[in-house]
C-alpha atoms as a PDB file:
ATOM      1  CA  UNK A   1      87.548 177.642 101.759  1.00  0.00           C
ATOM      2  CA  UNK A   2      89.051 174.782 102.128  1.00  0.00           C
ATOM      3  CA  UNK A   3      90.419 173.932 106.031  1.00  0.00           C
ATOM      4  CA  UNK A   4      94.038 173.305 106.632  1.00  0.00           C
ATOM      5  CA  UNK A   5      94.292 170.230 108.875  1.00  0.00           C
ATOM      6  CA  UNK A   6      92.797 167.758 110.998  1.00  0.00           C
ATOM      7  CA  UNK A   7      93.096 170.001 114.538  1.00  0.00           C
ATOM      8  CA  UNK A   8      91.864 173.410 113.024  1.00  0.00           C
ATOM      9  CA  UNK A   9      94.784 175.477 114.537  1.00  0.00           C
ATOM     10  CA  UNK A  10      94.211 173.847 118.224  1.00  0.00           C
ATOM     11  CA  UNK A  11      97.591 175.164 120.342  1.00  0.00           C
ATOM     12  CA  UNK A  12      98.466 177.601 117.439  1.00  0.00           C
ATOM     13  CA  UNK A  13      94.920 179.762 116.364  1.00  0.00           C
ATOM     14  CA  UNK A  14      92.917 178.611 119.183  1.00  0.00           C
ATOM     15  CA  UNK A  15      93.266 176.804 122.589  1.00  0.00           C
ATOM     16  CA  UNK A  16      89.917 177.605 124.674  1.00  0.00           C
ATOM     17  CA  UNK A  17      87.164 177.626 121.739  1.00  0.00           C
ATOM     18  CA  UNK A  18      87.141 177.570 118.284  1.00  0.00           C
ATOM     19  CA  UNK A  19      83.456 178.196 115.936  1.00  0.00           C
ATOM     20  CA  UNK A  20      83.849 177.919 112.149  1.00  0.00           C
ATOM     21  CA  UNK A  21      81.051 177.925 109.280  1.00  0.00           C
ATOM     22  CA  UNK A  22      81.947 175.917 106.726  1.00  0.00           C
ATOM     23  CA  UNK A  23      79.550 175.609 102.890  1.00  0.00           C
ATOM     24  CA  UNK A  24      80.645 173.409 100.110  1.00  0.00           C
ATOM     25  CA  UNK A  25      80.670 169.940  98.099  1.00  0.00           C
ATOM     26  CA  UNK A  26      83.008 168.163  99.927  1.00  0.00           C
ATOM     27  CA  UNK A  27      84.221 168.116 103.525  1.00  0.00           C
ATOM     28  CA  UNK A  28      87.559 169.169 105.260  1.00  0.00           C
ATOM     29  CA  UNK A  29      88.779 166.045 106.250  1.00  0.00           C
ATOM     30  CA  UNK A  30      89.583 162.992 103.963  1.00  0.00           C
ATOM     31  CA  UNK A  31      89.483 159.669 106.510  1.00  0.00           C
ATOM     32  CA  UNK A  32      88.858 158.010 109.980  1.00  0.00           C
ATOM     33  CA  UNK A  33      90.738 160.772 112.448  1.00  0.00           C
ATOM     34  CA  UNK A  34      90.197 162.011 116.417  1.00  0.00           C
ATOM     35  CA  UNK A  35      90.629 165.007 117.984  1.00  0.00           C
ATOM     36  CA  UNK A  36      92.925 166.038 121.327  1.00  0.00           C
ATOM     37  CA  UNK A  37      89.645 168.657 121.656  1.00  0.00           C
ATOM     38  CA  UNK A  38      85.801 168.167 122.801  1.00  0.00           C
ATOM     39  CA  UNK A  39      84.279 168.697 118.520  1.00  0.00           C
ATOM     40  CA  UNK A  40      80.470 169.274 117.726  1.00  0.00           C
ATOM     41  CA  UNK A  41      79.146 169.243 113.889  1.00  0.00           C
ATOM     42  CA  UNK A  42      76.036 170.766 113.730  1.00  0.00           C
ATOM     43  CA  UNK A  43      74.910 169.930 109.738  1.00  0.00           C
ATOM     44  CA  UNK A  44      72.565 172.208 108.660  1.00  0.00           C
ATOM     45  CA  UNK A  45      72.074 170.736 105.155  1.00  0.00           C
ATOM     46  CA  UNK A  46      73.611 168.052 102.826  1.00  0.00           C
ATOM     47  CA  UNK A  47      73.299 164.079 102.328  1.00  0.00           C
ATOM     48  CA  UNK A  48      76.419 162.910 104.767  1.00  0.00           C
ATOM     49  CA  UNK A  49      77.431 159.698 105.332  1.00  0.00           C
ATOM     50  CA  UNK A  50      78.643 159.645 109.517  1.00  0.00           C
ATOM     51  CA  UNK A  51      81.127 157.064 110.684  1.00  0.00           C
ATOM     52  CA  UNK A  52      81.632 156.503 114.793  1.00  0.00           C
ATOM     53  CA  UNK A  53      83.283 153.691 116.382  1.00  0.00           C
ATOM     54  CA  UNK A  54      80.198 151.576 117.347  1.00  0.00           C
ATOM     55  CA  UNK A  55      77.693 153.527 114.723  1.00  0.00           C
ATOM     56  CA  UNK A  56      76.755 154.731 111.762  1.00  0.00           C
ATOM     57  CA  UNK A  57      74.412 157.099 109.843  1.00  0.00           C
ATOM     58  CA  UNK A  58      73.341 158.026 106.507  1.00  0.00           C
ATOM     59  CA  UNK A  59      71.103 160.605 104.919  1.00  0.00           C
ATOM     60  CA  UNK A  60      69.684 163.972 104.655  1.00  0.00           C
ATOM     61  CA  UNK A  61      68.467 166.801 107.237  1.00  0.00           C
ATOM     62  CA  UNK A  62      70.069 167.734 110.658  1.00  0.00           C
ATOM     63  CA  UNK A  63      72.311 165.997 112.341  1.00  0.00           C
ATOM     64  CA  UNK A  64      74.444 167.105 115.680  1.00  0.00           C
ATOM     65  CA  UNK A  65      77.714 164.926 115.729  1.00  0.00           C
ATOM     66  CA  UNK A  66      79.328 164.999 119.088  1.00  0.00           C
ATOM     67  CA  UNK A  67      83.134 163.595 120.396  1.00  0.00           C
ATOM     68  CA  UNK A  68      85.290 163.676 122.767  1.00  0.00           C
ATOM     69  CA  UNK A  69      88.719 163.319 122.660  1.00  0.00           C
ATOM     70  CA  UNK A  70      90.420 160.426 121.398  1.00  0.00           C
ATOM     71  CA  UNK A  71      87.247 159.220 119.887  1.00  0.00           C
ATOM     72  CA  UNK A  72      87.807 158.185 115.951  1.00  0.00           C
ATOM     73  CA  UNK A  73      85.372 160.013 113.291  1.00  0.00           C
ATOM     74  CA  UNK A  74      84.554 160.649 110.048  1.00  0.00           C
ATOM     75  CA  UNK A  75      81.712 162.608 107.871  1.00  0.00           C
ATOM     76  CA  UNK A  76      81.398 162.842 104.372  1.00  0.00           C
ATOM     77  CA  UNK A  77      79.169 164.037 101.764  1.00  0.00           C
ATOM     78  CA  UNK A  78      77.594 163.307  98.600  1.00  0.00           C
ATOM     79  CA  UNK A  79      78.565 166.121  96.017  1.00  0.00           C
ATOM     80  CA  UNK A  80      74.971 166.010  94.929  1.00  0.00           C
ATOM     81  CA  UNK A  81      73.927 168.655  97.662  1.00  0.00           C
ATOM     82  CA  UNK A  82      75.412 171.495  99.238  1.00  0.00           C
ATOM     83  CA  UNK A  83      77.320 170.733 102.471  1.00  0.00           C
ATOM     84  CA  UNK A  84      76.791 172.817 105.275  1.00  0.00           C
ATOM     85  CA  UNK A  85      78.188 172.693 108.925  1.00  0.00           C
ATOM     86  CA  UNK A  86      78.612 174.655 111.567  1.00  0.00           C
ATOM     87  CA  UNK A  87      81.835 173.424 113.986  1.00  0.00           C
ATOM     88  CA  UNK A  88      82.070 174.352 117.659  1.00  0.00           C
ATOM     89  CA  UNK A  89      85.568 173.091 119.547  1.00  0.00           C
ATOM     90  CA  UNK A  90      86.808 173.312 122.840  1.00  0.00           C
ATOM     91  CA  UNK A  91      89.482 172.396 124.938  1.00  0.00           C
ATOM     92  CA  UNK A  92      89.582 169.927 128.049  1.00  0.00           C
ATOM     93  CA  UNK A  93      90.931 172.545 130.262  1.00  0.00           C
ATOM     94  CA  UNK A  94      88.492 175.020 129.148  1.00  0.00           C
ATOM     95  CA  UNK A  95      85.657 173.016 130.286  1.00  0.00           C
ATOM     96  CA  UNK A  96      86.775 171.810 133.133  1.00  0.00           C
ATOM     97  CA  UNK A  97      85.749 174.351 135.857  1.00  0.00           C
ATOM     98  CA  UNK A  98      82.071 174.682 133.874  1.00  0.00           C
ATOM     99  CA  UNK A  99      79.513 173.066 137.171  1.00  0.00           C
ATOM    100  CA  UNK A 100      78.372 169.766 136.536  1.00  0.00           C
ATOM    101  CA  UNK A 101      80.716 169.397 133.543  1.00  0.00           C
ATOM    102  CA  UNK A 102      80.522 165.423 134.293  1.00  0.00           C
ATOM    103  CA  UNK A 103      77.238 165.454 134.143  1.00  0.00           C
ATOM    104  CA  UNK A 104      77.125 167.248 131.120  1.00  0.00           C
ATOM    105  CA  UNK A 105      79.815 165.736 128.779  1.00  0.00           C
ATOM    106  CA  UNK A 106      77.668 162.554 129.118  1.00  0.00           C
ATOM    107  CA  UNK A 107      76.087 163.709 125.649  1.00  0.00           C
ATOM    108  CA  UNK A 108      79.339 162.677 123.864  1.00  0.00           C
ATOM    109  CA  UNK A 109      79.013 159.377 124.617  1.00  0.00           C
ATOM    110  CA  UNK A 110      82.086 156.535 124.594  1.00  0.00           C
ATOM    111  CA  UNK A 111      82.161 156.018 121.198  1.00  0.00           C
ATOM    112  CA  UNK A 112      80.500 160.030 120.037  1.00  0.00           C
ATOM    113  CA  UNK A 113      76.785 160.452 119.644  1.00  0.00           C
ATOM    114  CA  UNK A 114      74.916 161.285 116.374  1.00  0.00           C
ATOM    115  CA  UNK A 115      71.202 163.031 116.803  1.00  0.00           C
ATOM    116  CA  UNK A 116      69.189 164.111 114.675  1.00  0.00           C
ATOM    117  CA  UNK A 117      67.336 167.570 114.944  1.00  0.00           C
ATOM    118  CA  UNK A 118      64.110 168.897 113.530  1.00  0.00           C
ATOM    119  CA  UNK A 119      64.486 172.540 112.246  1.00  0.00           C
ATOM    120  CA  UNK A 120      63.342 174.130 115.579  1.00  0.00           C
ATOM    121  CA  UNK A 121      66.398 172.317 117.658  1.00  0.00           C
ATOM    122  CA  UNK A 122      68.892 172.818 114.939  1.00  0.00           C
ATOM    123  CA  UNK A 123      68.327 176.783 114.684  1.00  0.00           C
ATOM    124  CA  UNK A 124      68.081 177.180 118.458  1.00  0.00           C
ATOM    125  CA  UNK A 125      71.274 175.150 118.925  1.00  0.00           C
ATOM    126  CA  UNK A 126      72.865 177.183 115.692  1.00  0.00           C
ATOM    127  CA  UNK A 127      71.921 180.248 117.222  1.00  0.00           C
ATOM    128  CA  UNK A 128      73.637 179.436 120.423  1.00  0.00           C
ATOM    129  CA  UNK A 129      76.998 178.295 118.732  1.00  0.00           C
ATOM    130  CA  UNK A 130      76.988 181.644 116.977  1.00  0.00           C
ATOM    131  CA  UNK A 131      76.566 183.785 120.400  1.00  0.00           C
ATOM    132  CA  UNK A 132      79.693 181.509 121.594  1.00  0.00           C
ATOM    133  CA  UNK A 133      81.714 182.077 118.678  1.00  0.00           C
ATOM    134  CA  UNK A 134      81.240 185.826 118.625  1.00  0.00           C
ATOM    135  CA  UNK A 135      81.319 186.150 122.675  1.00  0.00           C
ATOM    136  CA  UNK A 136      84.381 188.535 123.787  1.00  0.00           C
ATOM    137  CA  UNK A 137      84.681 186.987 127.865  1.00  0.00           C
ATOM    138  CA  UNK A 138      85.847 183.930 128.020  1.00  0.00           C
ATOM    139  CA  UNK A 139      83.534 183.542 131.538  1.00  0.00           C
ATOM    140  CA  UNK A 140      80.325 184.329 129.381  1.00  0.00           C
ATOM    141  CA  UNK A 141      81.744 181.673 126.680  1.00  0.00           C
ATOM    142  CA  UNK A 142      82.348 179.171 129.239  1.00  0.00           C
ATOM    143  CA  UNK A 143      78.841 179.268 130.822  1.00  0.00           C
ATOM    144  CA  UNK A 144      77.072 179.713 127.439  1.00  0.00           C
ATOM    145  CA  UNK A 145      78.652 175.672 126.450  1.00  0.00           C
ATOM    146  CA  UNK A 146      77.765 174.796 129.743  1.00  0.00           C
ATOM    147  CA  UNK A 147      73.977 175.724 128.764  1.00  0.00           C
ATOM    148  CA  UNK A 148      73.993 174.504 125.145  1.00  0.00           C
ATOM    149  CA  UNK A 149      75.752 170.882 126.609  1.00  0.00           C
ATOM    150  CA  UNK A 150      72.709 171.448 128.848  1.00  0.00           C
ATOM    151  CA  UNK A 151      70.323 171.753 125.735  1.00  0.00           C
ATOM    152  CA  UNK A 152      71.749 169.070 124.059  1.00  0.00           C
ATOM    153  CA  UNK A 153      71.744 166.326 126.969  1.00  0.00           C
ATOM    154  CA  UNK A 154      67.768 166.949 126.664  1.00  0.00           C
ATOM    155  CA  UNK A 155      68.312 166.606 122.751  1.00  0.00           C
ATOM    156  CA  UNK A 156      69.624 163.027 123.588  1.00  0.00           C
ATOM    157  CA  UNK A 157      67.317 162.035 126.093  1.00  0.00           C
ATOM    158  CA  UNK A 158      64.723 161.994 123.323  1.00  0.00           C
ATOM    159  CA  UNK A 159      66.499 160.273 120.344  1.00  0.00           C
ATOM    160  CA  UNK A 160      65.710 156.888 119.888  1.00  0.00           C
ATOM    161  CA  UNK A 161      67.847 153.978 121.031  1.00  0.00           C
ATOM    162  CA  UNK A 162      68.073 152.034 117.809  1.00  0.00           C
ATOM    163  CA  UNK A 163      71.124 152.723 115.902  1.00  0.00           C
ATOM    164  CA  UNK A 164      73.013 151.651 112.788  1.00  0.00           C
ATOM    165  CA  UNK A 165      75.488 149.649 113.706  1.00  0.00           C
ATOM    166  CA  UNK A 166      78.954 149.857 111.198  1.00  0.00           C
ATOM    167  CA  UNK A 167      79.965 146.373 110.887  1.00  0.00           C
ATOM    168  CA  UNK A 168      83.247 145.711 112.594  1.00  0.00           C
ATOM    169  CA  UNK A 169      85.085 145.021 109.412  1.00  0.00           C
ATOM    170  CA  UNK A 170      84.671 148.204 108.216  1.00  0.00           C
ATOM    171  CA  UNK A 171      86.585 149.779 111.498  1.00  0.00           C
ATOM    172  CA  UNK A 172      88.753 147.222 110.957  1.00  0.00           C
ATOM    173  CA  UNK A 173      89.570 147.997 107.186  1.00  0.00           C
ATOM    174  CA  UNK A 174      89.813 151.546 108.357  1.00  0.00           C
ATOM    175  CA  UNK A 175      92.572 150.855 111.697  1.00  0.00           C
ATOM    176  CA  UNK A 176      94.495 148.655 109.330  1.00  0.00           C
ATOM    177  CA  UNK A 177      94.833 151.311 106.825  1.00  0.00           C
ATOM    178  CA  UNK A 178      95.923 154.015 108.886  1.00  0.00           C
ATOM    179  CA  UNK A 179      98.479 151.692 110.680  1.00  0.00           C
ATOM    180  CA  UNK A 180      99.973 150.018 107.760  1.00  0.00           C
ATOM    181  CA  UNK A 181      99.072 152.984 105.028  1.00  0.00           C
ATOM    182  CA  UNK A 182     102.742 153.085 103.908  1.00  0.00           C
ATOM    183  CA  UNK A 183     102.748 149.562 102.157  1.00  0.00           C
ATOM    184  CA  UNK A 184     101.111 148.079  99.417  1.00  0.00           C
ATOM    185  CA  UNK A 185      97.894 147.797 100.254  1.00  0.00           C
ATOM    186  CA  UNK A 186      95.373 145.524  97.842  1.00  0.00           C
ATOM    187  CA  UNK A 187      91.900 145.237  98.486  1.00  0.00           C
ATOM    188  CA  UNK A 188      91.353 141.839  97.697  1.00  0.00           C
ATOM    189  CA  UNK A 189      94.213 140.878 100.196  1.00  0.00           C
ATOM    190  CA  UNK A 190      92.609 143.517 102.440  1.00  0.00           C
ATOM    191  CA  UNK A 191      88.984 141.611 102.274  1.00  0.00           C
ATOM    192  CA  UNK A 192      91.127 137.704 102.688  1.00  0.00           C
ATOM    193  CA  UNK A 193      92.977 139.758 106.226  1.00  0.00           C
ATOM    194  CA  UNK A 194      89.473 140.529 107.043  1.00  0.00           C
ATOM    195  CA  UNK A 195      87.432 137.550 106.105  1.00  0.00           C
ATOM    196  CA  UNK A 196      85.087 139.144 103.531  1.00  0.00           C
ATOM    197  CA  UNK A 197      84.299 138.807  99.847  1.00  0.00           C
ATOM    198  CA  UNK A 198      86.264 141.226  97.788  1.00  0.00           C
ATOM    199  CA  UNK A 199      83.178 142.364  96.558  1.00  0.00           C
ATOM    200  CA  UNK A 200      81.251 142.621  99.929  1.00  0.00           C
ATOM    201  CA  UNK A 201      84.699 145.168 101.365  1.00  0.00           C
ATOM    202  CA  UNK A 202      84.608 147.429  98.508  1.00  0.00           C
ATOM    203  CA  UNK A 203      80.850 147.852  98.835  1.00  0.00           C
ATOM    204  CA  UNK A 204      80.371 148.512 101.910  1.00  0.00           C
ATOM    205  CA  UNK A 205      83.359 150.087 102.413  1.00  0.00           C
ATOM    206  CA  UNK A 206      82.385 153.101  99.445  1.00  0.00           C
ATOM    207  CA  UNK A 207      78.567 153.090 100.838  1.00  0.00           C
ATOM    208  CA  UNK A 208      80.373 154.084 104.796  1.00  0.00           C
ATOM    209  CA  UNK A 209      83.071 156.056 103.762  1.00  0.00           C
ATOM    210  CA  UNK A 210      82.215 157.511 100.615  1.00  0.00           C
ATOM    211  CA  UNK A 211      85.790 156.921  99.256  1.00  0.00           C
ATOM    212  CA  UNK A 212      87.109 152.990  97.355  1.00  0.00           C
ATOM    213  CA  UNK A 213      89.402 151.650  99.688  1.00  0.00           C
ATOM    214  CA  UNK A 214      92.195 153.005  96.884  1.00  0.00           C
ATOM    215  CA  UNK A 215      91.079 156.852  97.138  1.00  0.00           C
ATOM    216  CA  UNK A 216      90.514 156.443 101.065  1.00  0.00           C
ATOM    217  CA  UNK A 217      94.072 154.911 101.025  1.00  0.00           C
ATOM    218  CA  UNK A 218      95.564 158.127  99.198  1.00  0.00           C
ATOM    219  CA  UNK A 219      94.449 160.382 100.921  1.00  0.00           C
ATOM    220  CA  UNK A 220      95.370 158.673 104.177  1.00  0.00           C
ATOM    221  CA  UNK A 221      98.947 158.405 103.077  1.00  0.00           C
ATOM    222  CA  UNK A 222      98.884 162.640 101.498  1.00  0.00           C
ATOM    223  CA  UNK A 223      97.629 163.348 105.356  1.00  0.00           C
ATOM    224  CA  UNK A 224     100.389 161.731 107.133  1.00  0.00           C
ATOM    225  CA  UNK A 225     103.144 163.209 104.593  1.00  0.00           C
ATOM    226  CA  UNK A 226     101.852 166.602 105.146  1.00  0.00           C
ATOM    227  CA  UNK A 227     102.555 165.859 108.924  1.00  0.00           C
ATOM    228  CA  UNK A 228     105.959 164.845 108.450  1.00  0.00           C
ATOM    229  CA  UNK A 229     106.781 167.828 105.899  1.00  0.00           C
ATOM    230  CA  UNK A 230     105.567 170.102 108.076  1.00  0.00           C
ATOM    231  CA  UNK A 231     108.022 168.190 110.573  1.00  0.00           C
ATOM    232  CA  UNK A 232     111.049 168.850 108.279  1.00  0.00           C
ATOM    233  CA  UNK A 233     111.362 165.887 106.497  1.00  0.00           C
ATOM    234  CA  UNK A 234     112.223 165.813 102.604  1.00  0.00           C
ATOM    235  CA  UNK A 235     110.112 164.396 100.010  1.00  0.00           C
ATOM    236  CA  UNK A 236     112.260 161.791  98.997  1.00  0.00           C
ATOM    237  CA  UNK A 237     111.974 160.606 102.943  1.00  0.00           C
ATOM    238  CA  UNK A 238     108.051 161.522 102.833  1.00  0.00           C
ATOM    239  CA  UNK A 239     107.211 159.687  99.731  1.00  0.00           C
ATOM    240  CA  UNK A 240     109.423 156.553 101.231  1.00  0.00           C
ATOM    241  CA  UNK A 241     107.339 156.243 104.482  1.00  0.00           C
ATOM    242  CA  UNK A 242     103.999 156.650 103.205  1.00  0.00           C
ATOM    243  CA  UNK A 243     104.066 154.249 100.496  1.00  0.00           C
ATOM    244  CA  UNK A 244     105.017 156.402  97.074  1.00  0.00           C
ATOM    245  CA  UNK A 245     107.009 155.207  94.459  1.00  0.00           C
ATOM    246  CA  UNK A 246     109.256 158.450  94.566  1.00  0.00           C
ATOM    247  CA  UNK A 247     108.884 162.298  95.485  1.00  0.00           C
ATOM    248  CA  UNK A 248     107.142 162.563  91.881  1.00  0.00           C
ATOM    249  CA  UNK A 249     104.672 160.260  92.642  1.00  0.00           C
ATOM    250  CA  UNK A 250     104.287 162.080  96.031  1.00  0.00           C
ATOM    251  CA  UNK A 251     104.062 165.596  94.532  1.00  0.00           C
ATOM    252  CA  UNK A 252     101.511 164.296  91.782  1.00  0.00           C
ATOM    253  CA  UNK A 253      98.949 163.037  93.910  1.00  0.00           C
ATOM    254  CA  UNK A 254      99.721 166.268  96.175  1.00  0.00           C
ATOM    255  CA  UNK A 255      98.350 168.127  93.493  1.00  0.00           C
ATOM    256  CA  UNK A 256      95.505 165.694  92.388  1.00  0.00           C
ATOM    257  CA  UNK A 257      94.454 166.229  96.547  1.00  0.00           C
ATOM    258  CA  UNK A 258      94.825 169.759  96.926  1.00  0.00           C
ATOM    259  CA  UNK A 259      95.371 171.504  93.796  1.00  0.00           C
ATOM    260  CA  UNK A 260      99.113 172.588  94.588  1.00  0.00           C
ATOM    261  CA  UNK A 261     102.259 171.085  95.111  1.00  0.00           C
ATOM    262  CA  UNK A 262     103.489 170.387  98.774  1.00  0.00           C
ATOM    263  CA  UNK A 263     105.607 173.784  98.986  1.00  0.00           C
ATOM    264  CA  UNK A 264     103.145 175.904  97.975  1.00  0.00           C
ATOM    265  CA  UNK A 265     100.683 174.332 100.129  1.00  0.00           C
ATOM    266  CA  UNK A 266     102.882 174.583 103.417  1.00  0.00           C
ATOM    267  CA  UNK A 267     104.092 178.050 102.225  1.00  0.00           C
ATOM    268  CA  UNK A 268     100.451 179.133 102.790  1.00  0.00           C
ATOM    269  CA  UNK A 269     100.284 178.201 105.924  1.00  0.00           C
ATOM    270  CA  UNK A 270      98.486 174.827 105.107  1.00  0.00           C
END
């Protein structure tokens, strides 16, 4: 099932905690995004590729992927294994009264944290998520994050302190897209703006993102027109702002994204 957008319901199906499962070739979200919500991916199988703001990671096996709000992320997959996640979401205000929350949210980090997990961790943390997810009190929810942040701050305190580092141009490429993602956008004038070989952008930027800087681009712009349709705006004002040609064009690579045209989409509740 594929997910409908980038906050998961937050304000509308959920505003204390939200748990999903989530199987497949591909992931939910297409680019570089944050959250107004604490977010924890636990990836219980499939060869990701995960993006932070000061890191990176690549690879198989179990991974915990932790942020806090405002903090910029993105995971993808290779279609060559089964994707699976388990998502656990929270609000600020729900947190807030948990005892030593301080303390505790330490685990996210500044810029997120990635860890990785052998099987025993993963299934003990999984197993937690799922007792918060199918908890009825929102009291026994609230203390039940409090332990697994608990957990997962000793988690942390026994990863190692040598991490991937994703090289600046790549965040770069990735803040000037989404800021300037309704012009024309070329790599090779993208690579001269950032001081890098043609060559040396679009391979790097594929190997971190999974996506050429022309895919990444598209679906960039099809997130931000869903926004503004779901805002009101007409297609013909849509396609304008985020770089299309015409509604057509808009429409077209709608249905290249998604499989459906933009009314149908938003019609279901998209």
């Amino acid at each position: 099932m594929q997910e409908s957008s980038f906050d998961h319901g937050f304000g509308t199906v959920w505003k204390d905690v939200y748990v999903h499962r989530r199987e497949g070739y591909y992931t939910s979200v297409s680019d570089f995004h944050r959250h107004e919500f604490y977010e924890l991916n636990l990836i219980l199988s499939g060869n990701v590729n995960i993006l932070l703001g000061d890191r990176a990671e690549q690879g198989r096996g179990y991974h915990l992927v932790l942020t806090q709000p405002g903090v910029p992320h993105y995971i993808s997959c290779k279609p060559d294994t089964l994707y699976s996640r388990l998502y656990l979401a929270f609000s600020t205000d729900f947190v807030s009264t948990i005892p030593e929350w301080v303390q505790l949210c330490s685990a996210f980090g500044e810029q997120g944290t990635v860890l990785t997990l052998t099987a025993e961790s993963c299934h003990r943390l999984q197993a937690l998520i799922q007792q918060i997810g199918g908890e009825t009190s929102s009291f026994r929810q609230r203390m039940l994050v409090g332990y697994l942040m608990s957990l997962i701050g000793e988690e942390a305190g026994e990863q190692p302190t040598d991490v991937a580092r994703t090289p600046a141009y790549i965040l770069q490429a990735l803040a000037y897209i989404e800021e300037h993602y309704g012009e024309k956008i070329v790599a090779a004038a993208l690579a001269h703006h950032l001081n890098v070989s043609r060559t040396t952008l679009m391979t790097e930027f594929k190997r971190h993102t999974d996506r050429t800087v022309v895919e990444y681009l598209t679906h960039c712009r099809i997130r931000h027109a869903t926004r503004l349709l779901r805002e009101g705006k007409t297609l013909e004002d849509v396609a304008a702002h985020c770089g299309f040609a015409d509604s057509s064009g808009l429409v077209r690579c709608f249905k290249r994204c998604y499989g459906t045209t933009p009314r149908r989409y938003l019609a279901q509740g998209k």
